[in-house]
Protein backbone atom coordinates (compact mmCIF):
# COMPACT_ATOMS: atom_id res chain seq x y z
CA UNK A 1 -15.08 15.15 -12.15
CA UNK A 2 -13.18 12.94 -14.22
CA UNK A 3 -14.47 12.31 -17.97
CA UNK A 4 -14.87 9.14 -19.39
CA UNK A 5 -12.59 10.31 -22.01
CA UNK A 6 -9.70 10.39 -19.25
CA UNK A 7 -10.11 6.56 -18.82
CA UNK A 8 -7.43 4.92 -20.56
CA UNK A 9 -8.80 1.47 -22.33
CA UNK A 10 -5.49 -0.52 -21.28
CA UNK A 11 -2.79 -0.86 -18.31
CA UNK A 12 0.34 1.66 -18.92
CA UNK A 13 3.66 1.17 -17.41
CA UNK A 14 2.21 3.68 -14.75
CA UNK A 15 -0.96 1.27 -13.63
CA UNK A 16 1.33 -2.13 -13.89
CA UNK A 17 4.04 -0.60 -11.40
CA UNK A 18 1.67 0.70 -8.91
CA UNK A 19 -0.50 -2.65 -8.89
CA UNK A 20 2.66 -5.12 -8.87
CA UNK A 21 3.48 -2.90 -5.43
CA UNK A 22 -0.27 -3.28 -4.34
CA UNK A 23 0.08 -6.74 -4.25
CA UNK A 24 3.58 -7.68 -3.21
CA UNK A 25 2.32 -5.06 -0.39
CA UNK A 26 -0.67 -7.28 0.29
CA UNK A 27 1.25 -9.93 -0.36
CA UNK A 28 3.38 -9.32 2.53
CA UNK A 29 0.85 -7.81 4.68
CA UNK A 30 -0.91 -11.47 5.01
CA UNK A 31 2.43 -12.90 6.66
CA UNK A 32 1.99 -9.60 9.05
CA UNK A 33 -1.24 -10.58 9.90
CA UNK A 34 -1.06 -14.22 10.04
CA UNK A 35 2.23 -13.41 12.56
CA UNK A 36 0.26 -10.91 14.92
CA UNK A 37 -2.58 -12.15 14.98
CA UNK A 38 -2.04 -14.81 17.80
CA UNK A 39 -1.57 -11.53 20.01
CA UNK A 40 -3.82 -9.58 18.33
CA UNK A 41 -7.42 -10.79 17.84
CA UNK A 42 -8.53 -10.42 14.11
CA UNK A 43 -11.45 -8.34 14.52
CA UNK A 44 -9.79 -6.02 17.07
CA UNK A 45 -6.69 -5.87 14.74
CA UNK A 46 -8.89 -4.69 11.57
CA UNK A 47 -10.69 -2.62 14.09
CA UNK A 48 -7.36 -0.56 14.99
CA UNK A 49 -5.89 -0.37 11.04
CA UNK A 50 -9.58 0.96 9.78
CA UNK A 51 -9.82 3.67 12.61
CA UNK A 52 -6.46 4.84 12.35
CA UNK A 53 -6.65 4.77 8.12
CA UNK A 54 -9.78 6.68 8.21
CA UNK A 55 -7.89 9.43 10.53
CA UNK A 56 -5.16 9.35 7.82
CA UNK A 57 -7.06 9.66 5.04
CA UNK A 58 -9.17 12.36 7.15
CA UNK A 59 -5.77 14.73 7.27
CA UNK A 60 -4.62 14.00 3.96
CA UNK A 61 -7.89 15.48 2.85
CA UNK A 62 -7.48 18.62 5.18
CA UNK A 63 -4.02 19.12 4.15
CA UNK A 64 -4.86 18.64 0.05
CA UNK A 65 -8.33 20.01 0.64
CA UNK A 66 -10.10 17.13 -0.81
CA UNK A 67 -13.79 18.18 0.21
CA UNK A 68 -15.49 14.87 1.53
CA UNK A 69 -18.74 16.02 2.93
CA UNK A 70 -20.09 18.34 0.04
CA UNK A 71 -22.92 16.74 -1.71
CA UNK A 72 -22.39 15.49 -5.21
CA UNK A 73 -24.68 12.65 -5.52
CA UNK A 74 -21.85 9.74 -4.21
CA UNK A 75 -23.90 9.50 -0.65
CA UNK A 76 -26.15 6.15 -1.15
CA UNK A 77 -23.37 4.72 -3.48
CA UNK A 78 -20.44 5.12 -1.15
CA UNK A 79 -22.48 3.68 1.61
CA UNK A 80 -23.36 1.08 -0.51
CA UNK A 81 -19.62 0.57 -0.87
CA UNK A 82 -18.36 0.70 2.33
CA UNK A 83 -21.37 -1.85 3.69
CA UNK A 84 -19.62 -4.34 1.17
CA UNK A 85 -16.57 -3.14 2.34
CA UNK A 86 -17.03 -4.42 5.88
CA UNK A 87 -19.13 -7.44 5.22
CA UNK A 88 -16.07 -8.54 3.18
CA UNK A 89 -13.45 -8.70 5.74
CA UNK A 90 -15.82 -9.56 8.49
CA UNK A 91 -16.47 -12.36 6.28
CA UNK A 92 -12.49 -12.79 5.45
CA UNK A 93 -11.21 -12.33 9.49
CA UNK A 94 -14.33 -14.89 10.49
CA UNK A 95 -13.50 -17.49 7.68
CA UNK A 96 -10.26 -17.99 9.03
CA UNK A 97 -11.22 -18.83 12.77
CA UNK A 98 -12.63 -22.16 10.39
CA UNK A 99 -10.38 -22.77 7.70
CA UNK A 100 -7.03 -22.80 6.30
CA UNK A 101 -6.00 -19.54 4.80
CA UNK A 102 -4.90 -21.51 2.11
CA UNK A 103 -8.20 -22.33 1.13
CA UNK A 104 -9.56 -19.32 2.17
CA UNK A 105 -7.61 -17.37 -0.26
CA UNK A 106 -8.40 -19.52 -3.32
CA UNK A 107 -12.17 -18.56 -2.72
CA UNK A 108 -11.45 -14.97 -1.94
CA UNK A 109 -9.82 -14.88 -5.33
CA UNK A 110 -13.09 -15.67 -7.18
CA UNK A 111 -13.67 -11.50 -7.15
CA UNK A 112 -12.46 -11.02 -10.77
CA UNK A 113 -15.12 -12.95 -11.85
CA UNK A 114 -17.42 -11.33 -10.31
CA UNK A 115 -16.10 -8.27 -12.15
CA UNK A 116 -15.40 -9.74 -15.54
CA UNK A 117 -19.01 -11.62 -15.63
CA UNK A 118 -21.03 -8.06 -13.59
CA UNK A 119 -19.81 -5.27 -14.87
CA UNK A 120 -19.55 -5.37 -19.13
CA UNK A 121 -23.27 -5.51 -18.32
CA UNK A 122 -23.04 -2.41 -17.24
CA UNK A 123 -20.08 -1.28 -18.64
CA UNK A 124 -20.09 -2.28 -21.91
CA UNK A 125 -16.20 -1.10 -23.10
CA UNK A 126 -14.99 -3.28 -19.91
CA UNK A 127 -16.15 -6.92 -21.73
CA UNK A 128 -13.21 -9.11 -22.09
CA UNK A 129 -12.97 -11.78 -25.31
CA UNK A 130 -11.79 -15.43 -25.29
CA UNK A 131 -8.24 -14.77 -25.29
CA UNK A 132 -8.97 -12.85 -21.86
CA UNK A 133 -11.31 -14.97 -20.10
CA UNK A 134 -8.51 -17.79 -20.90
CA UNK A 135 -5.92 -15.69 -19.15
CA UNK A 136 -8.27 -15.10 -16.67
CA UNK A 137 -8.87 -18.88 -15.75
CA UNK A 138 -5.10 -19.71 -16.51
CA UNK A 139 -4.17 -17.41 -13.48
CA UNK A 140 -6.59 -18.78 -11.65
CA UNK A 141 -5.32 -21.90 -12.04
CA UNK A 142 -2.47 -20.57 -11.25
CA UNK A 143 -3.64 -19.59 -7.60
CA UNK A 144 -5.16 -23.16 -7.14
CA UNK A 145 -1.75 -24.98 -8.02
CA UNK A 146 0.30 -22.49 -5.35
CA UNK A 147 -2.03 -23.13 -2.67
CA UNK A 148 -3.11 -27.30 -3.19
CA UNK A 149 -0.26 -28.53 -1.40
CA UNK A 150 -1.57 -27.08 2.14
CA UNK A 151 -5.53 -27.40 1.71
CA UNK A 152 -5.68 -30.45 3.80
CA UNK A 153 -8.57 -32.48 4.53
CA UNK A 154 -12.09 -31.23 4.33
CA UNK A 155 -14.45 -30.97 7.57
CA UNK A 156 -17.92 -29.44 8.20
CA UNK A 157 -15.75 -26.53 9.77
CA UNK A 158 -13.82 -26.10 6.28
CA UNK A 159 -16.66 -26.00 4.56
CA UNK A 160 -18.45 -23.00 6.78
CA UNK A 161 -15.28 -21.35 6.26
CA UNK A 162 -14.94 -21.82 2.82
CA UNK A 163 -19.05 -20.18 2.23
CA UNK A 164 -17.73 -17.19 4.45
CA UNK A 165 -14.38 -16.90 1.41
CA UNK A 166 -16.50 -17.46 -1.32
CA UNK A 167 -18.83 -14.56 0.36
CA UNK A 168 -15.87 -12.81 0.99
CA UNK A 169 -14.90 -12.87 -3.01
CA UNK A 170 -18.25 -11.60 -4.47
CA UNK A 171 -18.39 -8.69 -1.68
CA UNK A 172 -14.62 -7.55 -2.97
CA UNK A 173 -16.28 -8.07 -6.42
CA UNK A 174 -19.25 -6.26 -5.54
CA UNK A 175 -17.76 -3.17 -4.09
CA UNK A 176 -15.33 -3.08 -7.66
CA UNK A 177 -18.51 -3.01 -9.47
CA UNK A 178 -20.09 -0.22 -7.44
CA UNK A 179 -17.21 2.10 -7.61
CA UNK A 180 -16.98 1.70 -11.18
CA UNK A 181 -20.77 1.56 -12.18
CA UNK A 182 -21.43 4.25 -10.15
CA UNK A 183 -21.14 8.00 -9.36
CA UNK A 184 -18.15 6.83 -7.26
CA UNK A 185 -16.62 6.34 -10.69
CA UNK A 186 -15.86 10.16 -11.51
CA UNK A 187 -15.62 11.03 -7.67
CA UNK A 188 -12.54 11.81 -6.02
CA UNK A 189 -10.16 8.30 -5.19
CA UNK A 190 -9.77 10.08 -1.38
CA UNK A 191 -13.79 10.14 -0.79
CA UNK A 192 -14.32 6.87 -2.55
CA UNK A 193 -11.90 5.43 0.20
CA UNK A 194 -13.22 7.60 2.94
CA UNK A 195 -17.09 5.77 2.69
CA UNK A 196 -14.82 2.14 3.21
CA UNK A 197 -12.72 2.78 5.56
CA UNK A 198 -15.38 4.96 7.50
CA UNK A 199 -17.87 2.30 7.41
CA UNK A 200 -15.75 -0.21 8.20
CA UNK A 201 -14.22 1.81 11.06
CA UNK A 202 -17.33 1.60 12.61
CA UNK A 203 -18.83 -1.77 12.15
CA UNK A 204 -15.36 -3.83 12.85
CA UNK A 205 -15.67 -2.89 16.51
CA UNK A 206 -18.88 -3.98 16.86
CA UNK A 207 -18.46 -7.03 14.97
CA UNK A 208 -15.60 -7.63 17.66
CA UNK A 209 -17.34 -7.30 20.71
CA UNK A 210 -20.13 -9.08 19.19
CA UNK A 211 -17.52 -11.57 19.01
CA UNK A 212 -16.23 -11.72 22.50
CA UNK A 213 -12.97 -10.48 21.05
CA UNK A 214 -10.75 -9.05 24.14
CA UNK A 215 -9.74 -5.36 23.40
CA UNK A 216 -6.25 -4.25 24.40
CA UNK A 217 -3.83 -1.85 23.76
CA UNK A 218 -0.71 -3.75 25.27
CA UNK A 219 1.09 -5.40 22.89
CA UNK A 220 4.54 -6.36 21.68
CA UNK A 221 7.07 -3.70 19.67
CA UNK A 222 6.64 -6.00 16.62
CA UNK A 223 2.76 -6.28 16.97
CA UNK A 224 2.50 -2.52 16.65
CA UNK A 225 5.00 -2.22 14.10
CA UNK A 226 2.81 -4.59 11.98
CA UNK A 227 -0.25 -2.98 12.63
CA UNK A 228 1.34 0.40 11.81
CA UNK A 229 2.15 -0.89 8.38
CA UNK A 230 -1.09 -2.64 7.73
CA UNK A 231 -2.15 0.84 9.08
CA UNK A 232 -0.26 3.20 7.15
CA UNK A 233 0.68 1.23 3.91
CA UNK A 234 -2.14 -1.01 3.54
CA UNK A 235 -5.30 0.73 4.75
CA UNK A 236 -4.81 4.13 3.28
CA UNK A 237 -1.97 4.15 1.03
CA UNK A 238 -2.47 0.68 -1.08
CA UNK A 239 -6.56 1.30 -1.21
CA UNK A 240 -6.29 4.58 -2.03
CA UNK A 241 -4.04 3.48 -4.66
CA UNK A 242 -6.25 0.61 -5.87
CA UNK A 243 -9.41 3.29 -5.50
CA UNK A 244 -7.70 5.67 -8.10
CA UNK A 245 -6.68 3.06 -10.63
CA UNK A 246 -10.45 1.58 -10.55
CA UNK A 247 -11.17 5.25 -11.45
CA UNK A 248 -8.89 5.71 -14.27
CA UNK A 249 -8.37 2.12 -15.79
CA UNK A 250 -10.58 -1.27 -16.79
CA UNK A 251 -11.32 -2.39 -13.63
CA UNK A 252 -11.65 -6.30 -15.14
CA UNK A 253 -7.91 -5.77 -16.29
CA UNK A 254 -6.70 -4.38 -12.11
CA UNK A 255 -8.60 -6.90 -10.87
CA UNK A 256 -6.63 -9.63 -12.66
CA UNK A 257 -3.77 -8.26 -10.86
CA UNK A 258 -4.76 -9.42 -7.95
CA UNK A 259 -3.69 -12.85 -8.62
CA UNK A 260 -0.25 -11.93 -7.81
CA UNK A 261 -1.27 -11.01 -4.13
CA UNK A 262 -1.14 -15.06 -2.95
CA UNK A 263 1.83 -15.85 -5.24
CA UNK A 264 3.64 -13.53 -3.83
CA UNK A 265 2.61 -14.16 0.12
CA UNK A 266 4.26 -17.51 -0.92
CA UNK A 267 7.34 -15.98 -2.02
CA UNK A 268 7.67 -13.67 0.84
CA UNK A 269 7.12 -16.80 2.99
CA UNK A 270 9.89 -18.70 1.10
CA UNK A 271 12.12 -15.67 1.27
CA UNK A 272 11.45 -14.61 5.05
CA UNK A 273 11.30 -17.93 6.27
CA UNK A 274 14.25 -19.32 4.29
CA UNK A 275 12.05 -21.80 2.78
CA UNK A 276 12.77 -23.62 -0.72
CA UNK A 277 10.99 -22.75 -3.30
CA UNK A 278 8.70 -26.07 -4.75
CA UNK A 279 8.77 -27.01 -8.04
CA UNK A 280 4.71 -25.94 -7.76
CA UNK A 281 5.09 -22.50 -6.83
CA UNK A 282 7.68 -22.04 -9.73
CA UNK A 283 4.86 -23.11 -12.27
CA UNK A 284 1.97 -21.52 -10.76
CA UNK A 285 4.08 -18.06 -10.62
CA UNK A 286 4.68 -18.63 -14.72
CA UNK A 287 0.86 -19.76 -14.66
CA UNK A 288 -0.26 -16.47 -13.04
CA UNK A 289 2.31 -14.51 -15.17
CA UNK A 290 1.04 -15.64 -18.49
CA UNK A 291 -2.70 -14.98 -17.35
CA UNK A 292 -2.50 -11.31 -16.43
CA UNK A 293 -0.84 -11.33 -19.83
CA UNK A 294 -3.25 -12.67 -21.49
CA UNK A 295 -5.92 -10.91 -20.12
CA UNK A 296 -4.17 -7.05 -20.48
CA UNK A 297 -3.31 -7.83 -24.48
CA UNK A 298 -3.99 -4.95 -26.43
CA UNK A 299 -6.28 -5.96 -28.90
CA UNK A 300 -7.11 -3.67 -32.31
């Protein structure tokens, strides 16, 4: 079990490079989705990455022997966990069959809140002062600029998607807190994982055919290559990256991070689609720079 004196109170070069590749990862992997998912229905498609990450993560444990059914007090916690787990991209895959992903994203992003305003209560050592909470809302800001240019006009449908985001966002909150606040903290990163993936592995399908999602196996070369890489990359090896860093560092300071996931989506689209850069994106990418700054400031 890890100590609390093996938490480190601040980001190190070590914890910066592994979330910048988290999230220009997930930044990429929303293009991915976004591009496979007119062949692949959403539910089906998170149905397929979750079962096949939970069989990864199910060898990787065999091979490192990582013991994930031994009791240790982490049962009604990881649960807990993985139930948030699922309800958050249910709530993510359904919020975009009713609004722009644009929008969708800007309400997703409210998680770090969630985390910066839940868990000091807890947690006293992770309570962030003025400076931070200004960084926070600067990147925020940030995200808001980025994305304003596509939100487009609001309907009744917009709206339902936009309560399904914003549910989204305090689920992916949520399920930060518990696996800091809990005895998921000084468990294992690969079992931590294991309850979310598992969970979800089982609910997505049901969610699907609840529904009336079409189930298939025959699809494109690229489709599969895409969902290989959510698969592989994304679903085991970017959450079980995520999981350990939650484990070892402030979890409000990773989750400001996660700014940089939409930012950079943008700048894969501008890159991959040959698009140019607007004067917008430029600022909110400074905007979202100086934030995480601001918020992971080593203060005496």
């Amino acid at each position: 079990m890890t100590q609390a004196a093996d938490r480190k109170s601040f980001l190190d070069p070590l914890a910066v490079s592994l979330l910048v590749g988290c999230c220009a990862f997930w930044g990429l992997q929303q293009i991915l989705i976004k591009t496979t998912v007119t062949e692949v229905p959403p539910l089906w498609q998170a149905s397929i990455r979750m079962i096949g990450a939970t069989a990864l993560l199910w060898s990787w444990c065999r091979l490192r022997g990582v013991k994930l059914f031994e009791r240790d007090g982490t049962l009604a916690a990881g649960l807990a966990a993985g139930l948030l787990f699922a309800g958050e991209f249910a709530c993510i895959y359904l919020g975009l069959q009713y609004t722009a992903a644009s929008r969708l994203t800007v309400f997703l992003y409210c998680a770090p809140f969630v985390v910066a305003l839940l868990l000091p209560r807890i947690v006293p050592t992770e309570r962030l002062l003025a400076i931070q909470w200004a960084g926070l809302l600067l990147a925020f800001a940030g995200v808001v600029l980025a994305l304003s240019e596509s939100f487009g006009q609001v309907t009744g449908q917009h709206l339902r998607g936009d309560a399904l985001a914003l549910a989204a966002g305090v689920l992916w909150g949520l399920t930060t807190l518990t696996i800091r606040a809990t005895r998921l903290a000084v468990a294992r990163a690969e079992k931590t994982l294991f309850y979310q993936l598992a969970v979800t592995a089982v609910a997505a399908p049901l969610l699907s055919l609840l529904w009336g999602e079409r189930w298939s196996f025959s699809y494109s070369a690229y489709a599969w290559t895409s969902i290989t890489l959510q698969t592989v990359v994304g679903a085991f090896a970017s959450y079980l990256v995520w999981v350990w860093l939650l484990r070892h560092y402030p979890a409000t300071r990773v989750s400001s991070f996660t700014f940089l996931t939409p930012l950079l989506a943008l700048v894969f689209s501008t890159v991959l689609l040959h698009e140019t850069p607007t004067p917008q994106l430029l600022i909110a990418l400074a905007g979202v720079g100086a934030g995480i700054v601001l918020v992971n400031r080593r203060v005496a």
